[in-house]
Protein backbone atom coordinates (compact mmCIF):
# COMPACT_ATOMS: atom_id res chain seq x y z
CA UNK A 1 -9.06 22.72 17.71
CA UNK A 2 -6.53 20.00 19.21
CA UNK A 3 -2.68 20.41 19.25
CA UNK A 4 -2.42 18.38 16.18
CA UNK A 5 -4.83 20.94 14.17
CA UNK A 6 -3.75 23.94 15.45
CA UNK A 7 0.09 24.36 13.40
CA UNK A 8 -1.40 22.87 9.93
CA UNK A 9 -3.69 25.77 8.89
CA UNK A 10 -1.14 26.85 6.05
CA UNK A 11 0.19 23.47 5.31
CA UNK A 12 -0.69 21.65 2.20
CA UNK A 13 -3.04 18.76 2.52
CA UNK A 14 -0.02 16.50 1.47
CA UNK A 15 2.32 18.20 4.07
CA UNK A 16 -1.25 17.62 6.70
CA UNK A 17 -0.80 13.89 6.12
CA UNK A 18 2.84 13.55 6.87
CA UNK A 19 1.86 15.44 9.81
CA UNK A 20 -1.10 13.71 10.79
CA UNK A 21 0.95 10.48 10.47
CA UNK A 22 3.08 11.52 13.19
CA UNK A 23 0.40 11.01 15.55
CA UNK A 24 -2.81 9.50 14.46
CA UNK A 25 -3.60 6.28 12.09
CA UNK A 26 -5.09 7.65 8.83
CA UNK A 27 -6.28 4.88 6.99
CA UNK A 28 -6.86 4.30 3.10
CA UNK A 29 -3.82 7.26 2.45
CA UNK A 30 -2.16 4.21 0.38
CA UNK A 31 -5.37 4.52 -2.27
CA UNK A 32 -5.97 6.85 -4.82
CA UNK A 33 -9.19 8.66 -4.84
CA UNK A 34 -9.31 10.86 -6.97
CA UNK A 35 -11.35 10.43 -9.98
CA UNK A 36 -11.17 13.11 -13.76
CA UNK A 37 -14.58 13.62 -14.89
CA UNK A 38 -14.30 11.23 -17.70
CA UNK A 39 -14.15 8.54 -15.23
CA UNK A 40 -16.77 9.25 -13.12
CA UNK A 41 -19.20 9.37 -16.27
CA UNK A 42 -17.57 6.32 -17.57
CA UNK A 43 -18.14 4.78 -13.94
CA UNK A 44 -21.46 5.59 -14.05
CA UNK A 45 -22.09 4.18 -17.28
CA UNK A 46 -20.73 0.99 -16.01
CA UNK A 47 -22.52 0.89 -13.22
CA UNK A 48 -25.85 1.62 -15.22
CA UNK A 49 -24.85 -1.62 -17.28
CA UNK A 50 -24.71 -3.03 -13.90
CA UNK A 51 -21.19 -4.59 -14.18
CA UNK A 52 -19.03 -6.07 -11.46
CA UNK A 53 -16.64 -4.45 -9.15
CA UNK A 54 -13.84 -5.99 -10.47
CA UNK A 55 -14.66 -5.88 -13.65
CA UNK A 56 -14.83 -2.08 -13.03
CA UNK A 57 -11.94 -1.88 -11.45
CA UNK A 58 -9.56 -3.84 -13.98
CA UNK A 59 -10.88 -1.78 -16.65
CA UNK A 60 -9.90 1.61 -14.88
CA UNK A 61 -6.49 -0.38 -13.93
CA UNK A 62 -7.67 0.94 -10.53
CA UNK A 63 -7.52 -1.18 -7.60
CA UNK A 64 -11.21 -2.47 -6.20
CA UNK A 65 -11.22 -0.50 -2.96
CA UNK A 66 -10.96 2.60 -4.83
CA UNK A 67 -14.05 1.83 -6.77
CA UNK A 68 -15.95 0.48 -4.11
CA UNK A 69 -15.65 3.45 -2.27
CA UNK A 70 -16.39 5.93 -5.44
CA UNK A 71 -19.97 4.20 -5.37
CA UNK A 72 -20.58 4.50 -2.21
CA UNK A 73 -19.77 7.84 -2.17
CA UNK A 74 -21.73 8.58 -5.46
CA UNK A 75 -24.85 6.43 -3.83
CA UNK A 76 -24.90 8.34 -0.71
CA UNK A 77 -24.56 11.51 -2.86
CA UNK A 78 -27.40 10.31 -4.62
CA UNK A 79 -26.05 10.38 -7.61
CA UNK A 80 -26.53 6.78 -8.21
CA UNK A 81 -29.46 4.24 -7.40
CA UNK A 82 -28.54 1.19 -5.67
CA UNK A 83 -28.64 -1.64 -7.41
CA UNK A 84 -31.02 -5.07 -7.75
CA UNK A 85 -27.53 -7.06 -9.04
CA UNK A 86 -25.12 -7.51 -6.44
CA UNK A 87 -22.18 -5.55 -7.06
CA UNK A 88 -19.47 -7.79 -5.63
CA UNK A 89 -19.20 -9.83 -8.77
């Protein structure tokens, strides 16, 4: 454990980040990532229907880099197949 890990073991994660801004880039922290249940299905639906990223992403209001990186965490998860239709519609 490095000096920067060692005095956040009882911090919160959002306290961590404030932290681990001090001194180290974290990048994406500007994103949202987190994703209900009901999305995720409804994602996956989408995706089944084989509809664009932005499509996708305007109608979760969501900007695109959060869904782009919500499939390729699902496909590496395998919870999704890739696709034969390009995704960056």
């Amino acid at each position: 454990m490095n000096k920067n890990e060692s005095h956040m073991l009882n911090k919160t994660w959002a306290e961590q980040k404030i932290s681990l801004k001090e001194g180290a880039y974290v990048a994406g922290i500007q994103f949202n990532y987190i994703w209900t249940s009901w999305e995720k299905a409804e994602f996956k639906r989408l995706w089944k229907a084989e509809k664009g990223l932005m499509f996708i992403a305007n109608f979760f209001d969501r900007r695109w880099e959060e869904v782009l990186v919500l499939a390729a965490d699902l496909v590496d998860r395998g919870e999704l197949k890739v696709r034969e239709r390009a995704f960056f519609q």
